[in-house]
N, C-alpha and C. Protein backbone atom coordinates (compact mmCIF):
# COMPACT_ATOMS: atom_id res chain seq x y z
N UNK A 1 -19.80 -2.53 31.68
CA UNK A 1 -20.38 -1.46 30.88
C UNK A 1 -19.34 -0.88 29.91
N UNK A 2 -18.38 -0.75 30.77
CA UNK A 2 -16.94 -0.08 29.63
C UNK A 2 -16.86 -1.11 28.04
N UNK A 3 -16.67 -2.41 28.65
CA UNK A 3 -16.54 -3.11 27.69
C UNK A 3 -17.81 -3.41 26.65
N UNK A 4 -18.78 -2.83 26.93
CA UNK A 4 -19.97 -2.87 26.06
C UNK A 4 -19.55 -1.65 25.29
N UNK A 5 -19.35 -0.82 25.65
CA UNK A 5 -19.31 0.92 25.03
C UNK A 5 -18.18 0.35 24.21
N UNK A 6 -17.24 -0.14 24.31
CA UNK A 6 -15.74 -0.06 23.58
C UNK A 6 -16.17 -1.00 22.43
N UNK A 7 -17.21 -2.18 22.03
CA UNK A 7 -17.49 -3.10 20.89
C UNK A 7 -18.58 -2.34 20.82
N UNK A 8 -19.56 -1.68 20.81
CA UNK A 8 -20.48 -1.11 20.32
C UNK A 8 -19.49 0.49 19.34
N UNK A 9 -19.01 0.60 20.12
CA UNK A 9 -17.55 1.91 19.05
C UNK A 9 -16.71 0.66 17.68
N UNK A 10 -16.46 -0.22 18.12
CA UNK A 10 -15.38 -0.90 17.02
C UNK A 10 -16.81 -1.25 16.14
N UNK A 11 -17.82 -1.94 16.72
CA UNK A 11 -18.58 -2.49 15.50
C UNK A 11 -19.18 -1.42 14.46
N UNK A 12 -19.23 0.18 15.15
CA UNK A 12 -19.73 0.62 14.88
C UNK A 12 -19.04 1.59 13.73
N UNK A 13 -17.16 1.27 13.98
CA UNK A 13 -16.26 1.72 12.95
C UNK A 13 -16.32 0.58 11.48
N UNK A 14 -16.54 -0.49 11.88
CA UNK A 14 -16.39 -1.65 10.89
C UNK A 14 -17.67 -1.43 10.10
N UNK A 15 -19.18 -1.13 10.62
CA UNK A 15 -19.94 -1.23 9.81
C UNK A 15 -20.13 -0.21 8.78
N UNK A 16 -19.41 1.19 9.47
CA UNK A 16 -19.09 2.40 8.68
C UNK A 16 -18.38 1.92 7.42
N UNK A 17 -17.45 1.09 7.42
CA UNK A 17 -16.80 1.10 6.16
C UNK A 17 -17.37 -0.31 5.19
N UNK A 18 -16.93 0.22 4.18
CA UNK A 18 -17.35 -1.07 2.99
C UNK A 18 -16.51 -2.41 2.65
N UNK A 19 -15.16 -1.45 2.66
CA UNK A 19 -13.62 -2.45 2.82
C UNK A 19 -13.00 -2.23 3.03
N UNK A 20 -11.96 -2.81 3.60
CA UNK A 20 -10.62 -2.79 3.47
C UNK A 20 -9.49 -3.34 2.52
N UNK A 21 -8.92 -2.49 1.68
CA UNK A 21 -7.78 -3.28 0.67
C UNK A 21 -6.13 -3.12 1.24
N UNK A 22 -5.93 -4.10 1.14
CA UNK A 22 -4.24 -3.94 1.35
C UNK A 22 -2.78 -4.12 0.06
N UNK A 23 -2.08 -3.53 0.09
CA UNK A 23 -1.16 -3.87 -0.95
C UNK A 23 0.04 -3.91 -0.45
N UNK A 24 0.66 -5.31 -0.83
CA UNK A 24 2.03 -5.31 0.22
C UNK A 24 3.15 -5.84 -1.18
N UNK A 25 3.97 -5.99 -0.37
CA UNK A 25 5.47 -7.24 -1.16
C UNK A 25 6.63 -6.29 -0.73
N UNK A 26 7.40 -6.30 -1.86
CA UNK A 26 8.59 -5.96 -1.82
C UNK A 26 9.75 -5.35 -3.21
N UNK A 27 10.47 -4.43 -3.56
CA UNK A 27 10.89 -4.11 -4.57
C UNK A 27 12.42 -3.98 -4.37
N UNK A 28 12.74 -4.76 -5.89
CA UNK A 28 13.99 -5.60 -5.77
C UNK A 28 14.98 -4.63 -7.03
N UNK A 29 16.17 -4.42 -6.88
CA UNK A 29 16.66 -4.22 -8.37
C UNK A 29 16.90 -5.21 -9.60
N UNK A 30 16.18 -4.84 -10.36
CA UNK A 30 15.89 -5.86 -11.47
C UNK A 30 17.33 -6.43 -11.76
N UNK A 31 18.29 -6.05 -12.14
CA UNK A 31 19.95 -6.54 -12.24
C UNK A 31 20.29 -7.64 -10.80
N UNK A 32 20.34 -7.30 -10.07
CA UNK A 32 20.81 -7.64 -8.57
C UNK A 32 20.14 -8.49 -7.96
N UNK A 33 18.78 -8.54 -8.23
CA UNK A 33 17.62 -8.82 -7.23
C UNK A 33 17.89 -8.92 -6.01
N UNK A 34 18.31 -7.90 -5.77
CA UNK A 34 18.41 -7.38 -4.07
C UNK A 34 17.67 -6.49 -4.04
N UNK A 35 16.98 -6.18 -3.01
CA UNK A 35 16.23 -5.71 -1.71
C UNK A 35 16.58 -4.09 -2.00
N UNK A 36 15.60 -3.04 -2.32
CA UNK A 36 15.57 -2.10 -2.54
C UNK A 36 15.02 -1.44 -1.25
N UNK A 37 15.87 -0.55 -0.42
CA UNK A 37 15.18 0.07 0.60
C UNK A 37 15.51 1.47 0.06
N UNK A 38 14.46 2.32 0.45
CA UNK A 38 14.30 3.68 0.40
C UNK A 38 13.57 4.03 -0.28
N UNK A 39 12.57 3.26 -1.32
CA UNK A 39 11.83 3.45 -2.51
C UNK A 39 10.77 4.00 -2.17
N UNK A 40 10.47 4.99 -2.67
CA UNK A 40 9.54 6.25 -2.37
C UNK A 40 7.82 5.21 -3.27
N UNK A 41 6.76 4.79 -2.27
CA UNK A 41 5.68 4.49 -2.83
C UNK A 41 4.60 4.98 -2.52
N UNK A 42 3.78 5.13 -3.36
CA UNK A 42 2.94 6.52 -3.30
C UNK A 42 1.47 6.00 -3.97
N UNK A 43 0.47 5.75 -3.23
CA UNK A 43 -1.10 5.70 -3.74
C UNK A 43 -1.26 6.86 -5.08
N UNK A 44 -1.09 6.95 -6.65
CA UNK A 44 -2.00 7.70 -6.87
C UNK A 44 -3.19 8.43 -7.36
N UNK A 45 -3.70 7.63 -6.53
CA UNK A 45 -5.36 7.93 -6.91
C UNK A 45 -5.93 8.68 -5.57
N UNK A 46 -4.77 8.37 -4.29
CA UNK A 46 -5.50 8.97 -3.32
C UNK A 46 -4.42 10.48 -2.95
N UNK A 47 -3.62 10.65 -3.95
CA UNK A 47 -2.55 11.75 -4.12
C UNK A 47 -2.02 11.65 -2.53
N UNK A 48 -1.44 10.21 -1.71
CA UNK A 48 -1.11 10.65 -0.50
C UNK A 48 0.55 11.37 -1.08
N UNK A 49 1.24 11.52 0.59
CA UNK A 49 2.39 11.36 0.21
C UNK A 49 3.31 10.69 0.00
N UNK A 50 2.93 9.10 0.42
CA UNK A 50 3.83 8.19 0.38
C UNK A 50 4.67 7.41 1.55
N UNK A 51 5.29 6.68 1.58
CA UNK A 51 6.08 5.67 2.06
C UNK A 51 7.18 5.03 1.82
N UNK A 52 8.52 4.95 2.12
CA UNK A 52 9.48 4.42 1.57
C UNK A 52 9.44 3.11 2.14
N UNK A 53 10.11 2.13 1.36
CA UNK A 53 10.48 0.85 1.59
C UNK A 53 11.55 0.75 2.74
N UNK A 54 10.99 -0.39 3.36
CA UNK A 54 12.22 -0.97 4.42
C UNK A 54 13.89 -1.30 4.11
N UNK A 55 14.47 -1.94 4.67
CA UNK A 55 16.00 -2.07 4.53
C UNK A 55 15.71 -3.93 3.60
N UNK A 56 14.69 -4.24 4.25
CA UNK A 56 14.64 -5.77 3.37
C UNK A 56 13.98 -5.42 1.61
N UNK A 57 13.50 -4.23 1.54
CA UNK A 57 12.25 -3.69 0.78
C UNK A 57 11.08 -3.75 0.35
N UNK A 58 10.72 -4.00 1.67
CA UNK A 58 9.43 -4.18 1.98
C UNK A 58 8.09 -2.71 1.87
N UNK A 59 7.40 -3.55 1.90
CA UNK A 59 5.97 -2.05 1.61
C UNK A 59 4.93 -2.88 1.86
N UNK A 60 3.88 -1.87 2.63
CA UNK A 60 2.85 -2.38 2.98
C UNK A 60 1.81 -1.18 3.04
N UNK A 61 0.53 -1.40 3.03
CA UNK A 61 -0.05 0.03 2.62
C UNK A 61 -1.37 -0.52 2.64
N UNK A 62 -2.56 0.01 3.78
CA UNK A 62 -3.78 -0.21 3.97
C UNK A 62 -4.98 0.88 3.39
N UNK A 63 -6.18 0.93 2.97
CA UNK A 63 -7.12 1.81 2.98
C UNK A 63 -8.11 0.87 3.02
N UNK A 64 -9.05 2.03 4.02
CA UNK A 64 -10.44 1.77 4.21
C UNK A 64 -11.63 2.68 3.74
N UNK A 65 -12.51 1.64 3.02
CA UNK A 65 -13.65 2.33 1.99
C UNK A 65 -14.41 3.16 3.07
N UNK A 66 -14.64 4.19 2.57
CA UNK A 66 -15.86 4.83 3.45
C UNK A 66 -17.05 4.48 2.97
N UNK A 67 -17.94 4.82 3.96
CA UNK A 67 -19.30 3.88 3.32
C UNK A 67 -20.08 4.68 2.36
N UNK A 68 -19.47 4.53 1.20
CA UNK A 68 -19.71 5.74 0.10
C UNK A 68 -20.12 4.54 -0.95
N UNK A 69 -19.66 2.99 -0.59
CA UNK A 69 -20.13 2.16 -1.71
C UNK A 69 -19.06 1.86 -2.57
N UNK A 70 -17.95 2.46 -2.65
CA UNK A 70 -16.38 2.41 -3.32
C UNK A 70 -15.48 2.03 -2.48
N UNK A 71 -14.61 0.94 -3.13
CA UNK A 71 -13.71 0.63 -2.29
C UNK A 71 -12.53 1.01 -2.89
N UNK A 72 -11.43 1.13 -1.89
CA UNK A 72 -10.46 2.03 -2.16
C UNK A 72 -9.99 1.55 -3.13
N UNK A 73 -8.89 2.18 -4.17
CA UNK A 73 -8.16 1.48 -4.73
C UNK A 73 -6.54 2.27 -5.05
N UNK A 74 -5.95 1.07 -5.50
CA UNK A 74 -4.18 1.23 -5.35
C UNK A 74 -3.69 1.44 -6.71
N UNK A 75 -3.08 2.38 -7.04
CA UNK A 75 -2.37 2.91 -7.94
C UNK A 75 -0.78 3.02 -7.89
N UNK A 76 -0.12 2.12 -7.15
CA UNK A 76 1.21 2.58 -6.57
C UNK A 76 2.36 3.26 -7.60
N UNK A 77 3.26 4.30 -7.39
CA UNK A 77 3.78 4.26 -7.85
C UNK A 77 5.10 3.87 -7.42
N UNK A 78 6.51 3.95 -7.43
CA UNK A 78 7.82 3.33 -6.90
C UNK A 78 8.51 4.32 -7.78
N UNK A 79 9.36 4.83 -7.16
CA UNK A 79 10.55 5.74 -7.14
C UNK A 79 11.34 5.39 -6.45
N UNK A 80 12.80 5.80 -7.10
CA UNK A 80 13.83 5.84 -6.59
C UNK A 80 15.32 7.09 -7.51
N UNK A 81 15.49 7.81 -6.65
CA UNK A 81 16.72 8.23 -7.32
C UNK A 81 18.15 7.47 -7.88
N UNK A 82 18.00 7.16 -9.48
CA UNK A 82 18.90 5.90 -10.33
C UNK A 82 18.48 5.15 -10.49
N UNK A 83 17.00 5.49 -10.19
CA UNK A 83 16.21 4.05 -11.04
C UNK A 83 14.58 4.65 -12.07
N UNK A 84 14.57 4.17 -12.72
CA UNK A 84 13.21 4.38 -13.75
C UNK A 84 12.52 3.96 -12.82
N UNK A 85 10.93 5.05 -12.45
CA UNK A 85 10.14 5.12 -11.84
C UNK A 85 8.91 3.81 -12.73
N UNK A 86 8.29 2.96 -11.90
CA UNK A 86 7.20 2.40 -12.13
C UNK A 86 5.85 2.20 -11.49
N UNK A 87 4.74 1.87 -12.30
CA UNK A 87 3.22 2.04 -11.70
C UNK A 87 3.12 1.04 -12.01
N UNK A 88 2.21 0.54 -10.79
CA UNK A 88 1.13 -1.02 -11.13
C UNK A 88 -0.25 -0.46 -10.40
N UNK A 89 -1.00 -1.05 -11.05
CA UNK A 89 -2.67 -1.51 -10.33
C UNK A 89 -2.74 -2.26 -9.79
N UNK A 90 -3.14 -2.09 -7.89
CA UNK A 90 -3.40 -3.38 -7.44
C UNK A 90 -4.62 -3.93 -7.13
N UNK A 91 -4.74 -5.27 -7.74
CA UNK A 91 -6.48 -5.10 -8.17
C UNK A 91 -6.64 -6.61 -6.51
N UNK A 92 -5.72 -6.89 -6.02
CA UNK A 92 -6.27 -7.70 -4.72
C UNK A 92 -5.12 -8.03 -3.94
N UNK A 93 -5.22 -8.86 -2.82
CA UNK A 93 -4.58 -8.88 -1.76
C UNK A 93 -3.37 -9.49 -1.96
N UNK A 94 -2.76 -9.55 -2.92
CA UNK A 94 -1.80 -10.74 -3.25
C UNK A 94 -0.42 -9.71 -2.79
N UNK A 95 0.44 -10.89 -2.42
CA UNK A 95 1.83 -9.85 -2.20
C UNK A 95 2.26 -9.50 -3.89
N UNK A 96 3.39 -8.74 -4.00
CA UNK A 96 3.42 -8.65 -4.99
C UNK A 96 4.89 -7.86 -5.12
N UNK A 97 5.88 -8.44 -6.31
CA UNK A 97 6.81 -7.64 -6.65
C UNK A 97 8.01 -7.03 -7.44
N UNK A 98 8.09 -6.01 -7.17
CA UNK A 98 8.65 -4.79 -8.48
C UNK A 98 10.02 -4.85 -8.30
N UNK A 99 10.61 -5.13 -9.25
CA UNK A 99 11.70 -4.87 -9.63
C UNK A 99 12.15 -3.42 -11.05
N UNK A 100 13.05 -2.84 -9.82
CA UNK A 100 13.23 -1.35 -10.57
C UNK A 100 14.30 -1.52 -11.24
N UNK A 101 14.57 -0.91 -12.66
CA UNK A 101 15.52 -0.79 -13.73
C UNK A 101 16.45 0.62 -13.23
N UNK A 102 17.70 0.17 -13.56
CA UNK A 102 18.78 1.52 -13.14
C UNK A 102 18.70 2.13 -14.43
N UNK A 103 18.56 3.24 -14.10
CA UNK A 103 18.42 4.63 -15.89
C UNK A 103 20.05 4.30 -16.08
């Protein structure tokens, strides 16, 4: 019975939503192309607060559509203190990645 109640709850979170989008990769310094960790990345369309990059500089970043008929979407931006801030649109699942310019 437990295990009926617990997939009748998950199916019942999955059918709630419309999608799921993900936006991943990694951001490199454009000079160096090394591995940028600490880079402040930030959805903004969904004004979160953000996420910094790993020590490899890595980023990864999920949303799920509510069943409103819209699926989420990614506006990232990338910051870093000594580097020119940049935005991309991420329009699908592809890894993907930024290399930041030193001001």
């Amino acid at each position: 019975m437990k295990k009926i109640v617990l997939f009748l709850i998950s199916l019942t979170i999955m059918t709630a939503c419309d999608c799921m989008v993900t936006a991943n990769g990694v951001v490199l310094d454009d000079l160096q192309k090394k591995p940028l960790e600490g880079v402040l990345v930030r959805n903004l369309i969904s004004l979160e607060d953000g996420e910094k990059t790993k020590s490899d500089g890595g980023f990864s970043k999920m949303e799920v559509g509510r069943a409103n008929g819209k699926c989420p979407e990614f506006n990232l931006e990338f910051s870093k203190d000594g580097y020119i801030s940049d935005t991309i649109f991420i329009e699908n699942a592809a890894p993907v990645t930024i290399y930041l310019k030193k001001k």
